[in-house]
Protein backbone atom coordinates (compact mmCIF):
# COMPACT_ATOMS: atom_id res chain seq x y z
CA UNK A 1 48.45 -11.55 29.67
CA UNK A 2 45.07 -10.18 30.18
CA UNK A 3 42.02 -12.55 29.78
CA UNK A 4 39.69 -11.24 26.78
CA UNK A 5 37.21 -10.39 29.73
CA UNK A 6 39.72 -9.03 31.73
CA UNK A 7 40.70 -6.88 28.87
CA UNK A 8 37.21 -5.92 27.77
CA UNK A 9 36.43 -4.80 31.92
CA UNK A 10 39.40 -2.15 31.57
CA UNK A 11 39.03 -0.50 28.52
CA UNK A 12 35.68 -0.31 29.15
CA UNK A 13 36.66 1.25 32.22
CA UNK A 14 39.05 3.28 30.57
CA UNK A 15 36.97 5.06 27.86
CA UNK A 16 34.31 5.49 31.05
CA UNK A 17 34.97 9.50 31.81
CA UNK A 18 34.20 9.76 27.98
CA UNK A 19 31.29 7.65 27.40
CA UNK A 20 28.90 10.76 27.35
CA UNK A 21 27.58 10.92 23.93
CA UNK A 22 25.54 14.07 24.92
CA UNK A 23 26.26 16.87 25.70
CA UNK A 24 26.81 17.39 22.07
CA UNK A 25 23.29 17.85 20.80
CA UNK A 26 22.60 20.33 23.78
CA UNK A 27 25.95 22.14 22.80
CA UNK A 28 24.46 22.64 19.08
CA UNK A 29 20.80 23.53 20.39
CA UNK A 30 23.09 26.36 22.54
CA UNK A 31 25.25 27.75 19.74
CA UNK A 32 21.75 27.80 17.31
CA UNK A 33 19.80 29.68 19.50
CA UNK A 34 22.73 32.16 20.42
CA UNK A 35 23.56 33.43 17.28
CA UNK A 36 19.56 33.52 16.45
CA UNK A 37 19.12 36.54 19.16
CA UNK A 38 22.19 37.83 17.55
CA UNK A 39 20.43 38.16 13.93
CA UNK A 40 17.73 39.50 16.18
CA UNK A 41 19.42 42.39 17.24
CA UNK A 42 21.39 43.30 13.68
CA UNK A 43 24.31 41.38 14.66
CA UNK A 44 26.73 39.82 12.06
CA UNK A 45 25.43 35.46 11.96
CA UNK A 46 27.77 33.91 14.17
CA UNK A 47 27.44 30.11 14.19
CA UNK A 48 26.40 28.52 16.83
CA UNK A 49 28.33 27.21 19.74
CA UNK A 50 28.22 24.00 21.03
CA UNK A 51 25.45 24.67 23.66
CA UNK A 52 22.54 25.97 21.71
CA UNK A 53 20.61 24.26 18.87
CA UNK A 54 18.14 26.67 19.05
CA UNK A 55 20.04 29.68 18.42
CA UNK A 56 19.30 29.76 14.85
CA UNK A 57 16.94 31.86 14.87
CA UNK A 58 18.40 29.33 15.35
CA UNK A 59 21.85 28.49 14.64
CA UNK A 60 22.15 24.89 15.81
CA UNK A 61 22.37 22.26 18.18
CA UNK A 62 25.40 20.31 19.79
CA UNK A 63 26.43 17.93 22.40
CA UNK A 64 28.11 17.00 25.95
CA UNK A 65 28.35 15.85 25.84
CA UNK A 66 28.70 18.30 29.37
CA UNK A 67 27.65 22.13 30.26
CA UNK A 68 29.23 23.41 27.71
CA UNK A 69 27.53 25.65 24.65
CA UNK A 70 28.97 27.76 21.95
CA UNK A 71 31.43 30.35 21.76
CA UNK A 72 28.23 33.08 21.69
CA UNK A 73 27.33 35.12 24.43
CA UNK A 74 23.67 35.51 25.97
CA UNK A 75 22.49 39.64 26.21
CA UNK A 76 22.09 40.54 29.80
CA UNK A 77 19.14 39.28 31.64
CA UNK A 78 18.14 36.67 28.61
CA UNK A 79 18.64 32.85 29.33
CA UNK A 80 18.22 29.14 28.26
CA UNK A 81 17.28 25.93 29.36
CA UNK A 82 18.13 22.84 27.72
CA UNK A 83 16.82 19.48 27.98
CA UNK A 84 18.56 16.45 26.98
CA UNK A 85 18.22 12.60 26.92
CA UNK A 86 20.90 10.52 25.71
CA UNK A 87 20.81 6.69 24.74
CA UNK A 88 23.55 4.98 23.96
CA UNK A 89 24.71 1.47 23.99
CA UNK A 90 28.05 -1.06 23.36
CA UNK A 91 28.98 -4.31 22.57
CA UNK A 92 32.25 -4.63 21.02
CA UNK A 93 35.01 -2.40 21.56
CA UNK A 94 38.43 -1.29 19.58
CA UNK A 95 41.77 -2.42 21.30
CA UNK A 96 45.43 -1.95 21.78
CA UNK A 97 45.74 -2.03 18.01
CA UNK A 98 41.96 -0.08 17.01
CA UNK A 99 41.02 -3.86 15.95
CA UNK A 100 37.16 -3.92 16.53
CA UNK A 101 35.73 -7.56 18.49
CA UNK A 102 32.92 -8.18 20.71
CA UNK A 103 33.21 -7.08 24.22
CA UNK A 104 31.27 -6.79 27.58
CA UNK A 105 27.87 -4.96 26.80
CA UNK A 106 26.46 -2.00 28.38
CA UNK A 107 23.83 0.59 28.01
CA UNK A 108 23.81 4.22 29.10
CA UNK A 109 20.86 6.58 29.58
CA UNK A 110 21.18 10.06 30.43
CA UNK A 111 19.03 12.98 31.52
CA UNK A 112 20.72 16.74 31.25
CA UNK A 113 19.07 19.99 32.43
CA UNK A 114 21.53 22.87 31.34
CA UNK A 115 20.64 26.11 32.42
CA UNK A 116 22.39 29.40 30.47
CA UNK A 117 22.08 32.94 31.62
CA UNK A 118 23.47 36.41 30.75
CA UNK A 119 25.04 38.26 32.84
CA UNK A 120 26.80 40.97 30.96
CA UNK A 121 27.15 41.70 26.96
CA UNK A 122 30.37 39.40 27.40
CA UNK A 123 29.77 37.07 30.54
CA UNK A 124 27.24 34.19 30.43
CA UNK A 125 26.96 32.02 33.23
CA UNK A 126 25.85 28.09 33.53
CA UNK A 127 24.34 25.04 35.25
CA UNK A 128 23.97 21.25 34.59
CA UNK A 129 22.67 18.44 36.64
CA UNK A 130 22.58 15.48 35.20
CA UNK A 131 20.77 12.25 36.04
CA UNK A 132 22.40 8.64 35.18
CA UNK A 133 21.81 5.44 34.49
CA UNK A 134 24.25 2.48 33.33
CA UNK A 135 24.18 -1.18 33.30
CA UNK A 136 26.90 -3.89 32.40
CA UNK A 137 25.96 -7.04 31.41
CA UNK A 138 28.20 -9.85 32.16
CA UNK A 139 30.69 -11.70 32.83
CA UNK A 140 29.50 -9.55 36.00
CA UNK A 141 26.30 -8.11 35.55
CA UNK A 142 26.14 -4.52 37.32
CA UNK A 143 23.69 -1.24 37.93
CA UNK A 144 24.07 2.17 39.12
CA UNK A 145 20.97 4.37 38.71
CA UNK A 146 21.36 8.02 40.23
CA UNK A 147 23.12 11.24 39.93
CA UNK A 148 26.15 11.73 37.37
CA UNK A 149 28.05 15.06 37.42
CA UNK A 150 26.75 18.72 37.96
CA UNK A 151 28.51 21.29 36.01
CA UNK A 152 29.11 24.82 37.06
CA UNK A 153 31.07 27.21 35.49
CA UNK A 154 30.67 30.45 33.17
CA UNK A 155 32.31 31.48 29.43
CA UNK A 156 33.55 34.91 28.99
CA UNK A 157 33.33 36.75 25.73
CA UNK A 158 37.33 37.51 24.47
CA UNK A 159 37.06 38.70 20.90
CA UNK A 160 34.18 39.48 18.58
CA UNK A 161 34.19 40.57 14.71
CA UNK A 162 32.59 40.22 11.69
CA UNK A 163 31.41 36.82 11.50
CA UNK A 164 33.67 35.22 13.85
CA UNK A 165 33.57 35.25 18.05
CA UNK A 166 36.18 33.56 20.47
CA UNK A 167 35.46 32.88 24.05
CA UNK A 168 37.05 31.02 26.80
CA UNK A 169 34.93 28.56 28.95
CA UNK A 170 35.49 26.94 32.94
CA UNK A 171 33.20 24.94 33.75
CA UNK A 172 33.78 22.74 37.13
CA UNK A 173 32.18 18.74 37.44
CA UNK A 174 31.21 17.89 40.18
CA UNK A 175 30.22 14.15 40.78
CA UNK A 176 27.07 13.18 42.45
CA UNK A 177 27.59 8.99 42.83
CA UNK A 178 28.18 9.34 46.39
CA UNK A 179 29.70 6.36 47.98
CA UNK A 180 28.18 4.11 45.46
CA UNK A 181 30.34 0.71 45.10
CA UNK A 182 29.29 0.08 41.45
CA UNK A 183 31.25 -1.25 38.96
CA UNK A 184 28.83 0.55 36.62
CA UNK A 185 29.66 3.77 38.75
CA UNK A 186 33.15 3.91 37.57
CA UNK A 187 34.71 6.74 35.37
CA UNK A 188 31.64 9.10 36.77
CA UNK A 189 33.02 9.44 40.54
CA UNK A 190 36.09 11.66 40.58
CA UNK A 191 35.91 15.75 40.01
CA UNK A 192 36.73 16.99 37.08
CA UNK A 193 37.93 20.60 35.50
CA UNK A 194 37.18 21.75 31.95
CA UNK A 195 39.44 24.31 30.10
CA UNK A 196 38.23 25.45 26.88
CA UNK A 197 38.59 27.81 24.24
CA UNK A 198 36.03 28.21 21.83
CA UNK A 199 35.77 29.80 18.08
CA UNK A 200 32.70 30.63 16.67
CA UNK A 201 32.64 31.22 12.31
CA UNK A 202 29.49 32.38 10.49
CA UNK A 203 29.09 32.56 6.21
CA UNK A 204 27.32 31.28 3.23
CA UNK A 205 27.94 27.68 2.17
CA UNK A 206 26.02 27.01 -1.16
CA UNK A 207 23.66 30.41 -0.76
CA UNK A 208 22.47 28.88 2.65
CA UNK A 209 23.55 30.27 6.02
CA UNK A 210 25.46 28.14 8.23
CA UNK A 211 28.10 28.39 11.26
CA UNK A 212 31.28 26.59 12.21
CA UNK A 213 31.87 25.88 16.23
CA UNK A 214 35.69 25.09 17.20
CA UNK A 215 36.24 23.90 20.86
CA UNK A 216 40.14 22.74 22.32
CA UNK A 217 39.86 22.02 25.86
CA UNK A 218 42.07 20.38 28.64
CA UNK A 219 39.62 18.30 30.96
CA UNK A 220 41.93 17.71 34.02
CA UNK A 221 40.49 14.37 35.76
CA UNK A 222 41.65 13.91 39.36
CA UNK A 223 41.69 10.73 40.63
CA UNK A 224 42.53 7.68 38.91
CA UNK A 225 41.66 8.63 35.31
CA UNK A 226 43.80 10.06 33.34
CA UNK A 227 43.37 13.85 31.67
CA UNK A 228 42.22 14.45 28.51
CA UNK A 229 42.36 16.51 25.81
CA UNK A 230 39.04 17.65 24.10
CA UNK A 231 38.46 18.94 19.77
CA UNK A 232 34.34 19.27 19.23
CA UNK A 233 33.80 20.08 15.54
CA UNK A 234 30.40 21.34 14.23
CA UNK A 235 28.90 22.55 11.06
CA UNK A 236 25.44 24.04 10.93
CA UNK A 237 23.84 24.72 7.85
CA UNK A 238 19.81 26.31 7.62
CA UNK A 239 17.92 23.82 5.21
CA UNK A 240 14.65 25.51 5.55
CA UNK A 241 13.00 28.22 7.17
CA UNK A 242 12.84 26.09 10.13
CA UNK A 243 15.02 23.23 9.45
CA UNK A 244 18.99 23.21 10.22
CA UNK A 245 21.13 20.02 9.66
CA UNK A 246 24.14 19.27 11.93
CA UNK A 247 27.33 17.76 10.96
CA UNK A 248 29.67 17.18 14.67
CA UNK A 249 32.54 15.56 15.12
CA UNK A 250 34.04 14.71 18.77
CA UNK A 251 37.70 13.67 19.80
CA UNK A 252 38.92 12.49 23.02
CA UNK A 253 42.40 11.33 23.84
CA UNK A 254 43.98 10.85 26.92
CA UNK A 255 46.85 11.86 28.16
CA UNK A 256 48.86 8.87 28.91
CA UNK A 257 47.42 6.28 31.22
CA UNK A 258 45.74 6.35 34.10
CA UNK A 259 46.22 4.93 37.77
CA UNK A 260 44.39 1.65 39.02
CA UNK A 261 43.05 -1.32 37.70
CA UNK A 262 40.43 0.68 35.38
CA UNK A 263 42.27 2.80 34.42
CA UNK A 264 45.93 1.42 33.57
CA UNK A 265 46.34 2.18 29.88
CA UNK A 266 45.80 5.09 27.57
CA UNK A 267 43.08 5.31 25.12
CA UNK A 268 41.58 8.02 21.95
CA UNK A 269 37.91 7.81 20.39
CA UNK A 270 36.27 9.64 17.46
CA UNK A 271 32.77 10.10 17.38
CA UNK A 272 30.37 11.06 14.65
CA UNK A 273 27.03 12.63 15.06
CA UNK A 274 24.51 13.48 12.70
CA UNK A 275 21.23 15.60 13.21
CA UNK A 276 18.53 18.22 12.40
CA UNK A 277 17.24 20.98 14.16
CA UNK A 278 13.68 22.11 14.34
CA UNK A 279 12.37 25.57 15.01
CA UNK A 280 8.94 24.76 16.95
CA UNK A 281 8.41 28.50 17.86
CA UNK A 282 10.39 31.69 18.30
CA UNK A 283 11.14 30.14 21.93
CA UNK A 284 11.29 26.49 21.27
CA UNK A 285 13.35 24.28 18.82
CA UNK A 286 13.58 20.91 18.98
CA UNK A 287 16.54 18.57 17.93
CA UNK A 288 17.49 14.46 17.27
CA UNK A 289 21.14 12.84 16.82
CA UNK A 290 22.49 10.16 15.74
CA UNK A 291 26.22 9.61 17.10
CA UNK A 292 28.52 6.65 16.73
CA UNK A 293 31.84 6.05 17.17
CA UNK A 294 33.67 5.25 14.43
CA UNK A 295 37.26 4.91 15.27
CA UNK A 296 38.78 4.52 19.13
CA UNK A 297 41.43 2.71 20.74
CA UNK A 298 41.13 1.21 23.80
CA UNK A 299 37.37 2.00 23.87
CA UNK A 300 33.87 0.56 23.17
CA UNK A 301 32.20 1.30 20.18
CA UNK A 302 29.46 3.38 21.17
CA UNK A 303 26.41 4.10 18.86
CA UNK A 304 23.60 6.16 20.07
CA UNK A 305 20.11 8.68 20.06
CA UNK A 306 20.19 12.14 21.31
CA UNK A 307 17.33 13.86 21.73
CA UNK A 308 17.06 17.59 23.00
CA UNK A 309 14.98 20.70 23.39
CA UNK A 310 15.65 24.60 24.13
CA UNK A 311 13.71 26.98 25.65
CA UNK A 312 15.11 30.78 25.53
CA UNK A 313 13.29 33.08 27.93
């Protein structure tokens, strides 16, 4: 039987190719913004995706979590950049049986640039570099400070009504850890492939306008880590002229275990976040999460700060 370190060492490892808390306030800052320069040009309000806090006009502001926004569209030639900083930190984790205790600590920072760009009415394509940093504290204290994954890919328009827009999404991951020998390192050094179909709603919810972003994707990990299978949830809902609150909900579970010592059993997490949107200027909104996770298995209990902006040129 595993030693309670022991124990604590793979499940951290385990839950690693998940630990990005992220992406999602970028995703809503995406979807907001998208569906704003929809309203902009008479369109029907289409929530946001899960890329673009500013489109409200602004229609909200997700996660990462990854490159990834909404199910919207950019018009040709118009674009977006998104900045994001992510915080996050762990010290107790849920086992075998989703039984909380304390666990090996760590602390995450990251730093994502996603860039967003119209090609066509129905073809938008995108960018992410990311910059990392993660520390474990002990039994055996460890650092890695560098580049994490670069995303490429593009989502591609497939159905558009009244209200309601589905898209489908590939976006590639490319690590950028190098040869790095870092325990810390672990869960951010194999490629990965994201498949993912996305569902944009917009209506009225108490007289206020607000959006609803569906996203079901298959993130095929090679290497040791097992694949996964992706739900993002998020409600938007315009407050104020300027303000939008954000209501996401993120769900990982693997598919089976993995291979290796890190990686050598199976494990689910459920995160929370919670934020608001700001409109700055016609160009600029601002946004600010809070995320935890609040149910897992085989995974640390993460709790977290997200902080983005996005620029539309």
């Amino acid at each position: 039987m595993r030693s309670a370190g022991g124990r604590t060492r793979d499940l951290w490892r385990c839950a690693a190719g998940a630990r990005r808390v992220h992406g999602r306030a970028s995703t809503a800052l995406a979807t907001r913004e998208t569906h704003r320069r929809q309203e902009t040009r008479g369109l029907p309000f289409v929530g946001v995706a899960a890329w673009s806090p500013l489109l409200w006009p602004f229609a909200m502001l997700l996660c990462p979590e990854e490159a990834r926004a909404g199910a919207w569209t950019l018009r040709p030639g118009e674009g977006q950049i998104i900045a994001q900083t992510t915080l996050a930190h762990a010290s107790s984790e849920f086992g075998p049986s989703s039984a909380l205790y304390d666990s090996r600590p760590y602390d995450k920072a990251e730093v994502t640039l996603v860039f967003e760009y119209g090609l066509t009415d129905w073809l938008t394509v995108l960018a992410a570099p990311q910059l990392l940093s993660v520390s474990l504290g002990a039994p055996d204290p460890s650092s890695y400070t560098g580049l994490g994954y670069t995303d490429a890919g593009a989502r591609v328009r497939l159905w558009q009504g009244e209200g309601v827009v589905v898209s489908g999404q590939v976006v590639g991951r490319f690590s950028g850890t190098g040869q790095s020998r870092s325990a810390a390192a672990v869960g951010y050094e194999d490629p990965e492939l994201d498949l993912r179909l996305l569902a944009g709603f917009s209506f009225m919810l108490w007289e206020r306008a607000a959006f609803l972003d569906l996203q079901l994707a298959q993130r095929q990990r090679f290497g040791d880590p097992p694949d996964e299978l992706h739900l993002d949830v998020t409600l938007g809902v315009r407050l104020t002229e300027r303000w939008q609150g954000l209501v996401q909900f993120f769900n990982v579970m693997s598919e089976g275990a993995g291979e290796g010592p890190y990686f050598d059993v199976s494990y689910e997490y459920y995160k929370l976040q919670l934020g608001a949107a700001f409109d700055w200027s016609a160009a600029l909104t601002l946004q600010a999460a809070v995320v935890t996770t609040y149910f897992a298995r085989n995974a640390p209990q993460e709790n977290g700060l997200v902080l983005s902006a996005l620029y539309r040129f």
